[in-house]
N, C-alpha and C. Protein backbone atom coordinates (compact mmCIF):
# COMPACT_ATOMS: atom_id res chain seq x y z
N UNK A 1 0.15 0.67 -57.45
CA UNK A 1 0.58 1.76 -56.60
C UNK A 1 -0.29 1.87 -55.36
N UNK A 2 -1.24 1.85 -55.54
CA UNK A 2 -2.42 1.66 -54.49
C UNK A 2 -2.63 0.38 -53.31
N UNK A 3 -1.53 -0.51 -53.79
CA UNK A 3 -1.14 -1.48 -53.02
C UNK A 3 -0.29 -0.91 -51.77
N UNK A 4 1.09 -0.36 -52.63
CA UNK A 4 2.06 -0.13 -51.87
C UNK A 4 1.66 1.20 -50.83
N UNK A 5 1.06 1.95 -51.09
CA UNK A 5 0.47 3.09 -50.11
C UNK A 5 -0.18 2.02 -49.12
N UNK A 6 -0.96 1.36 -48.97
CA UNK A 6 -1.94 0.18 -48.38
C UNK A 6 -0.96 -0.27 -47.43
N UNK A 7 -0.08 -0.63 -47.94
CA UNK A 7 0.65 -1.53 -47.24
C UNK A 7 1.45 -0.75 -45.97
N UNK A 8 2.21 0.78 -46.50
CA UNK A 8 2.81 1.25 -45.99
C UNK A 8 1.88 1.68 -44.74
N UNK A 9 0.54 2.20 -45.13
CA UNK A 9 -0.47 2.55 -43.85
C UNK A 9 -0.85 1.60 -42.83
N UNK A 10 -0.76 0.12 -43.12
CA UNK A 10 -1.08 -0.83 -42.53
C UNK A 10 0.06 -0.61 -41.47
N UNK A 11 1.49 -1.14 -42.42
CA UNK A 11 2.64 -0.85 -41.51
C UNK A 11 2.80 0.14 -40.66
N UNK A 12 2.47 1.38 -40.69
CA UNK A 12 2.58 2.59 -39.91
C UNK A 12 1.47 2.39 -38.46
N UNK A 13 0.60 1.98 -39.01
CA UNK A 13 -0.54 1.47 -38.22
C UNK A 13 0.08 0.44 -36.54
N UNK A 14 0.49 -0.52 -37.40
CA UNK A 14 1.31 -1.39 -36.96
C UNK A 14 2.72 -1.18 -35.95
N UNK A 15 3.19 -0.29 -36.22
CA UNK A 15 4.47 0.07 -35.62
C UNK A 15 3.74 0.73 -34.44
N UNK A 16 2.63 2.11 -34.97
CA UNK A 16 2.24 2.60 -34.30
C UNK A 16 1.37 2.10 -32.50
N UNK A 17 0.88 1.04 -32.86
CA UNK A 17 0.28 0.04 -32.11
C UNK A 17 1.68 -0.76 -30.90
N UNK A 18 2.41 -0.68 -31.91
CA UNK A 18 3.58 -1.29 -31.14
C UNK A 18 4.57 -0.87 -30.01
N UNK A 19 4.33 0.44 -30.66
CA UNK A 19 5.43 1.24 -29.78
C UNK A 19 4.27 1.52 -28.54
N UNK A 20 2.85 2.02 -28.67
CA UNK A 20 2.43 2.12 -27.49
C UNK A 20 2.41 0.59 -26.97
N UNK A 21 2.19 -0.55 -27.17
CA UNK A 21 2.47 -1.17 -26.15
C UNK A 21 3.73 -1.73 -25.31
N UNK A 22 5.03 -1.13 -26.50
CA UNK A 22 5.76 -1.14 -25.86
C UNK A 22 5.97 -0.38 -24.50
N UNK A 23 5.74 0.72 -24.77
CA UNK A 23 5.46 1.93 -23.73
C UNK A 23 4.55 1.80 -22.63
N UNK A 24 3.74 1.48 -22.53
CA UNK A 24 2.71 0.29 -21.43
C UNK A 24 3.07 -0.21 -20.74
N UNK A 25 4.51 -1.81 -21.63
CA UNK A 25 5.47 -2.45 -20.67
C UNK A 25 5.92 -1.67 -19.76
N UNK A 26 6.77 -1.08 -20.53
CA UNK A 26 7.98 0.27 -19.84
C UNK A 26 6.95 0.80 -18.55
N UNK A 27 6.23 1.44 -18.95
CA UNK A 27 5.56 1.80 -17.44
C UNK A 27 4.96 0.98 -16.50
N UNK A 28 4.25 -0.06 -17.00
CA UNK A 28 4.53 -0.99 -16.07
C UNK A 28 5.63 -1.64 -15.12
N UNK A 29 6.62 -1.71 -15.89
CA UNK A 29 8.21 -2.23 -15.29
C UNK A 29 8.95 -1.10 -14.29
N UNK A 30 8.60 0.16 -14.62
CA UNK A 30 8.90 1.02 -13.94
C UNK A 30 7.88 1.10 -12.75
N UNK A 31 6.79 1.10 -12.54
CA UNK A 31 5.85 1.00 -11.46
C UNK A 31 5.72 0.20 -10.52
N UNK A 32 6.20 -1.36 -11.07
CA UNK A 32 6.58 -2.34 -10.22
C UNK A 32 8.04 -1.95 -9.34
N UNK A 33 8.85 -1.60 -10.28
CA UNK A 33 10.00 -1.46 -9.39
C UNK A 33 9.95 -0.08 -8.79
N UNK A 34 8.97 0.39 -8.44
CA UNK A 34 8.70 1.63 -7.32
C UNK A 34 8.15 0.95 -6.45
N UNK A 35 7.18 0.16 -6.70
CA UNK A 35 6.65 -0.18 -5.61
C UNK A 35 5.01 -0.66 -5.41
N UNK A 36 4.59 0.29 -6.85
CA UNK A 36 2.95 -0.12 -6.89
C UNK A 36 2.18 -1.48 -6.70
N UNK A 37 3.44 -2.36 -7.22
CA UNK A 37 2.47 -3.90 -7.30
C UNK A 37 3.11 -4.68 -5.67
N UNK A 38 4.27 -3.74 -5.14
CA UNK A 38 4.58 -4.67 -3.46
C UNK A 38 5.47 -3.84 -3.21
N UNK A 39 6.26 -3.56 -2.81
CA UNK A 39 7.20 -2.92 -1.46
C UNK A 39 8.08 -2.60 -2.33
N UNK A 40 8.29 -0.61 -2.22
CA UNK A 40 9.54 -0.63 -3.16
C UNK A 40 9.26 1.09 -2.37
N UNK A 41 10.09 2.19 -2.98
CA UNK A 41 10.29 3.35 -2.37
C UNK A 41 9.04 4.08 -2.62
N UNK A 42 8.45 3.82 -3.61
CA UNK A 42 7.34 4.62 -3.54
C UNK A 42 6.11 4.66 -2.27
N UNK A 43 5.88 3.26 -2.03
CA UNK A 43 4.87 2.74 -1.55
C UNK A 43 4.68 2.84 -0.25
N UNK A 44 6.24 2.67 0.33
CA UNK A 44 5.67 3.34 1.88
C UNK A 44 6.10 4.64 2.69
N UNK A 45 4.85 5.11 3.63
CA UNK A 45 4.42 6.02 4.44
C UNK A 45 4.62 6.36 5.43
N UNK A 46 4.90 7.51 5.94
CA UNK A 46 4.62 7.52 7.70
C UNK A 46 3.85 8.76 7.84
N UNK A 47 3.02 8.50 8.89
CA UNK A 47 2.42 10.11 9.27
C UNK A 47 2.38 9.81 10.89
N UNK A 48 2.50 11.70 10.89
CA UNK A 48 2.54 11.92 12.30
C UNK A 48 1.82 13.45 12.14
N UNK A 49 1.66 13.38 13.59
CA UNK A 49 1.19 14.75 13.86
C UNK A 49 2.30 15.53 14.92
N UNK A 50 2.55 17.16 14.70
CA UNK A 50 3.28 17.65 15.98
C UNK A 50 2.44 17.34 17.27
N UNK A 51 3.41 17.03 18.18
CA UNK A 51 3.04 17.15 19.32
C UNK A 51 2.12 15.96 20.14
N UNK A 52 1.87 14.83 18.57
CA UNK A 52 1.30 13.69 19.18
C UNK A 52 2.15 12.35 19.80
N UNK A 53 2.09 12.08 20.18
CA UNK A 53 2.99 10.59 20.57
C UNK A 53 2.98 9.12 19.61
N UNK A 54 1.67 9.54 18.82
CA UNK A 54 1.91 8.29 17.93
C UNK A 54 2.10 8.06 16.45
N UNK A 55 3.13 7.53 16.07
CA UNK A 55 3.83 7.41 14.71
C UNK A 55 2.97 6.27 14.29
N UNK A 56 2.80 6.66 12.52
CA UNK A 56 2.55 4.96 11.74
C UNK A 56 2.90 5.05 10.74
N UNK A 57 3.34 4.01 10.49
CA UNK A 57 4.05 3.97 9.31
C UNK A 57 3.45 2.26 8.46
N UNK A 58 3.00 2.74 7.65
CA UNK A 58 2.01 1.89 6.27
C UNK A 58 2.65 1.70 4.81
N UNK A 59 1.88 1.13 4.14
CA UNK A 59 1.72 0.71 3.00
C UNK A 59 0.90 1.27 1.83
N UNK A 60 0.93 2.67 1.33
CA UNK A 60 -0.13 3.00 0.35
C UNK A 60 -0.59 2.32 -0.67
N UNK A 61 0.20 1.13 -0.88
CA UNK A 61 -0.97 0.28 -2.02
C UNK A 61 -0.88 -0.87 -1.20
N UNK A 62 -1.63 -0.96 -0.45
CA UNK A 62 -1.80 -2.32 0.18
C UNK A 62 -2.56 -3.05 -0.64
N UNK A 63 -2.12 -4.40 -0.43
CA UNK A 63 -2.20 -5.50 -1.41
C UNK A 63 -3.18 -6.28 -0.57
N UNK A 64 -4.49 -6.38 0.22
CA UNK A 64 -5.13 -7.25 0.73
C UNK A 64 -5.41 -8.48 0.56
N UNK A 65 -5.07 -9.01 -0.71
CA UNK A 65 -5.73 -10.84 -1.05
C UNK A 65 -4.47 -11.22 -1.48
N UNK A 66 -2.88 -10.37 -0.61
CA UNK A 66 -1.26 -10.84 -1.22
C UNK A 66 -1.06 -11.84 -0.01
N UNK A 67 -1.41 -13.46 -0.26
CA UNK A 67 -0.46 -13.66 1.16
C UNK A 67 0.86 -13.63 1.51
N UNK A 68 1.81 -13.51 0.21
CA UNK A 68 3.14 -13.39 0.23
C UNK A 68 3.60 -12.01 0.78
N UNK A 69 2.75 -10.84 0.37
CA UNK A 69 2.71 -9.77 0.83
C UNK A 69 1.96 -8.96 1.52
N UNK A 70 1.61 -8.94 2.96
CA UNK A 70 0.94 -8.79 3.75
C UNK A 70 0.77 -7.45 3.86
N UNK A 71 -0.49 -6.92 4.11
CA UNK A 71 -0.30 -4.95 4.55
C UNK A 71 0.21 -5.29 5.99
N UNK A 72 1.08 -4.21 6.18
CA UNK A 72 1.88 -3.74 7.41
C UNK A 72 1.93 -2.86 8.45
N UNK A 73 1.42 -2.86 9.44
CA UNK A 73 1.14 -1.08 9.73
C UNK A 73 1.71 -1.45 10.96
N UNK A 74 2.50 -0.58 10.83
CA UNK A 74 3.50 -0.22 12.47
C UNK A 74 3.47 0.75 12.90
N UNK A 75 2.72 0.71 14.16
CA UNK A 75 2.54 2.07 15.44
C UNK A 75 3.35 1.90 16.11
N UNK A 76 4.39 3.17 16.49
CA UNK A 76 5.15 3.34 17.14
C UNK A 76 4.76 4.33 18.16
N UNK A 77 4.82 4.27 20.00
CA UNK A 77 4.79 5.33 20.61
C UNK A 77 6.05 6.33 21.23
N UNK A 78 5.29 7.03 21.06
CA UNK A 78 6.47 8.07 22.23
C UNK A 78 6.63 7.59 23.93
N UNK A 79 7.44 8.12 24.70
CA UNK A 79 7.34 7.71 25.84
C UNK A 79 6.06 8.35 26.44
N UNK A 80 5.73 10.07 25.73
CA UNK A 80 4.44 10.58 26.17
C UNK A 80 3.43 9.47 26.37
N UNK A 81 2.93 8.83 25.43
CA UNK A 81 2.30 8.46 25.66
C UNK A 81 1.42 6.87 26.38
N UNK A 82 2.51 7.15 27.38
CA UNK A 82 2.52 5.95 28.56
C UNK A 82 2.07 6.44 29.66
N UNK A 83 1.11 5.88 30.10
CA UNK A 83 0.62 6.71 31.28
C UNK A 83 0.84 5.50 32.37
N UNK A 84 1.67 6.00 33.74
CA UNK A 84 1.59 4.50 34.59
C UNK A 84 1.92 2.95 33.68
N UNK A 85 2.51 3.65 32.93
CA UNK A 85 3.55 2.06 32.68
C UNK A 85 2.66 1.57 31.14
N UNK A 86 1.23 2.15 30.64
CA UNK A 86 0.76 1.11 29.60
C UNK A 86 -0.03 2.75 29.04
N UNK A 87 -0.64 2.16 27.52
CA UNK A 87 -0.46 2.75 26.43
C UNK A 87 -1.90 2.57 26.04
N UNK A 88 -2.65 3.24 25.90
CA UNK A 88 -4.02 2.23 24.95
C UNK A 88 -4.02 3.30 23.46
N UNK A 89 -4.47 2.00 22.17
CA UNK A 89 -4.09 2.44 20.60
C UNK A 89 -5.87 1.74 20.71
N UNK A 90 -6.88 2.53 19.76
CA UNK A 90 -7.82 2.46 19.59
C UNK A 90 -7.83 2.44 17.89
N UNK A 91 -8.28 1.15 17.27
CA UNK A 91 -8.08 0.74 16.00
C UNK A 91 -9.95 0.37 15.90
N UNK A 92 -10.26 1.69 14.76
CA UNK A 92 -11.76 1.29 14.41
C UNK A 92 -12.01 0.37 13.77
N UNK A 93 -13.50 -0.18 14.01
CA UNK A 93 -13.79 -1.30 13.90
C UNK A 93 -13.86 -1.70 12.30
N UNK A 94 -14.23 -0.84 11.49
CA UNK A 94 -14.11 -0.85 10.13
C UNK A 94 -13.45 -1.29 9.52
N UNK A 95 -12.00 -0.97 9.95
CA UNK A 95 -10.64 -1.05 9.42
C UNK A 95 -10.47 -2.21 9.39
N UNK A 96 -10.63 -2.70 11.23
CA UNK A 96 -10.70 -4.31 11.07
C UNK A 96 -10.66 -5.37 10.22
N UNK A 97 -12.50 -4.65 10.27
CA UNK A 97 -12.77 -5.61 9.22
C UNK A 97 -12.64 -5.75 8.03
N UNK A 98 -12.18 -5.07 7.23
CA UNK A 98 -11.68 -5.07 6.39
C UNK A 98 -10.06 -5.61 5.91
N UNK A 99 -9.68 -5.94 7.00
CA UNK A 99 -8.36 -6.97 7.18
C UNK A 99 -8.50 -8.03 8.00
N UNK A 100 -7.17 -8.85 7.76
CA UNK A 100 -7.21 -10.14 8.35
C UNK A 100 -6.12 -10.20 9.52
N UNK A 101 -6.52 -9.61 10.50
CA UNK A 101 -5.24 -9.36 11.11
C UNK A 101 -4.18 -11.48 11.53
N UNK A 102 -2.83 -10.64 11.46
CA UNK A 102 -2.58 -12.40 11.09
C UNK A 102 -1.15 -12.53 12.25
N UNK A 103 -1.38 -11.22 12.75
CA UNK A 103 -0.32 -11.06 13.94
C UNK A 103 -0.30 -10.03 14.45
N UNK A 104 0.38 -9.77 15.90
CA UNK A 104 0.19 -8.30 16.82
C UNK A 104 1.89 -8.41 17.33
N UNK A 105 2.26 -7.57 17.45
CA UNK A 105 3.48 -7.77 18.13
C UNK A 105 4.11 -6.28 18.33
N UNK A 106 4.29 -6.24 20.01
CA UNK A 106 4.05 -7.42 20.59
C UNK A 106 2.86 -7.52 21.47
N UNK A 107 2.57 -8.40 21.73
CA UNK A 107 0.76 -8.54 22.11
C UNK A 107 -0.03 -7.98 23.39
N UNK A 108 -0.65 -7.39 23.40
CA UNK A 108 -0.92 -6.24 24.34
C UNK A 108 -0.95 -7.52 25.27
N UNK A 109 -1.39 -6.63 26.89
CA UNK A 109 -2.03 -7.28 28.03
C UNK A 109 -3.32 -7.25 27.74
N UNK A 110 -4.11 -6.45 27.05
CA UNK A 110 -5.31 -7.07 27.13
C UNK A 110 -5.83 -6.02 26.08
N UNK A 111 -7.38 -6.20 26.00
CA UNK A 111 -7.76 -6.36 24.83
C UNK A 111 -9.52 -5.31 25.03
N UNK A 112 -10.15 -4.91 24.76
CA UNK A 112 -10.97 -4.00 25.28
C UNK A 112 -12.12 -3.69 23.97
N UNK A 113 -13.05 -3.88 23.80
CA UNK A 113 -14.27 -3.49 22.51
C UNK A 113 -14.88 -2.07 22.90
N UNK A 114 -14.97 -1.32 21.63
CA UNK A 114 -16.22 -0.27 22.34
C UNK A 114 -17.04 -0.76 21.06
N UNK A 115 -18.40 0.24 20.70
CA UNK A 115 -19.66 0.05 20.00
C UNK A 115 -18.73 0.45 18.40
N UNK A 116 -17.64 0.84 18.38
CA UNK A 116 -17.45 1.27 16.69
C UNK A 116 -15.62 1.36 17.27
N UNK A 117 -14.58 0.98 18.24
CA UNK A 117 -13.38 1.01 18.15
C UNK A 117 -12.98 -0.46 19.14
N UNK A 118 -11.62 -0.75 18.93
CA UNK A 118 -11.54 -2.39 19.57
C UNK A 118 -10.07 -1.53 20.14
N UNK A 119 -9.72 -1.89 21.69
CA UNK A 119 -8.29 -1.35 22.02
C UNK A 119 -7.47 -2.35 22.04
């Protein structure tokens, strides 16, 4: 008798183990297809401020070492903020470096460093 109790606890044990990793999958499979592991509705962003001229719109789980999936960040301006025909976007230097930038588009006229921002 002391077998069959044994056995049944093992089994319970067992199922028990199972179903959470089933449940693991499941949330995993659901997280991917939001967006957490690459591009899906969850994942991307835009912020703005009233009254500013410049929109961006990102990637909250950027994937940095994805080359299939690149982080993305698209600045968009307003017409405000054109002064005499050109625009300057000041991207700190930090950020930089911390990416690989692997394209600009479309590519400024020129190009400008300060001590901690690059235009």
């Amino acid at each position: 008798m002391r077998t069959k109790s044994r056995s049944i606890a093992i089994w319970t044990v067992v199922a028990l183990v199972g179903a959470i990793a089933w449940g693991v999958i499941a949330l995993l499979v659901i997280l991917a297809f939001t967006g957490l592991f690459a591009g899906g509705p969850i994942s991307k962003a835009v912020s703005s401020r009233d009254g500013e001229p410049l929109r961006v719109a990102y990637e909250r789980f950027g994937h940095r070492q994805s080359q299939f999936h690149p982080v993305k960040l698209d600045l968009t301006l307003d017409d405000a903020a054109f002064q005499e025909g050109e625009a300057r976007v000041y991207v700190d230097r930090t950020y930089l470096e911390d990416l690989q930038v692997q394209s600009t588009s479309p590519m400024p006229n020129s190009q400008e460093s300060g001590p901690d921002r690059t235009a």
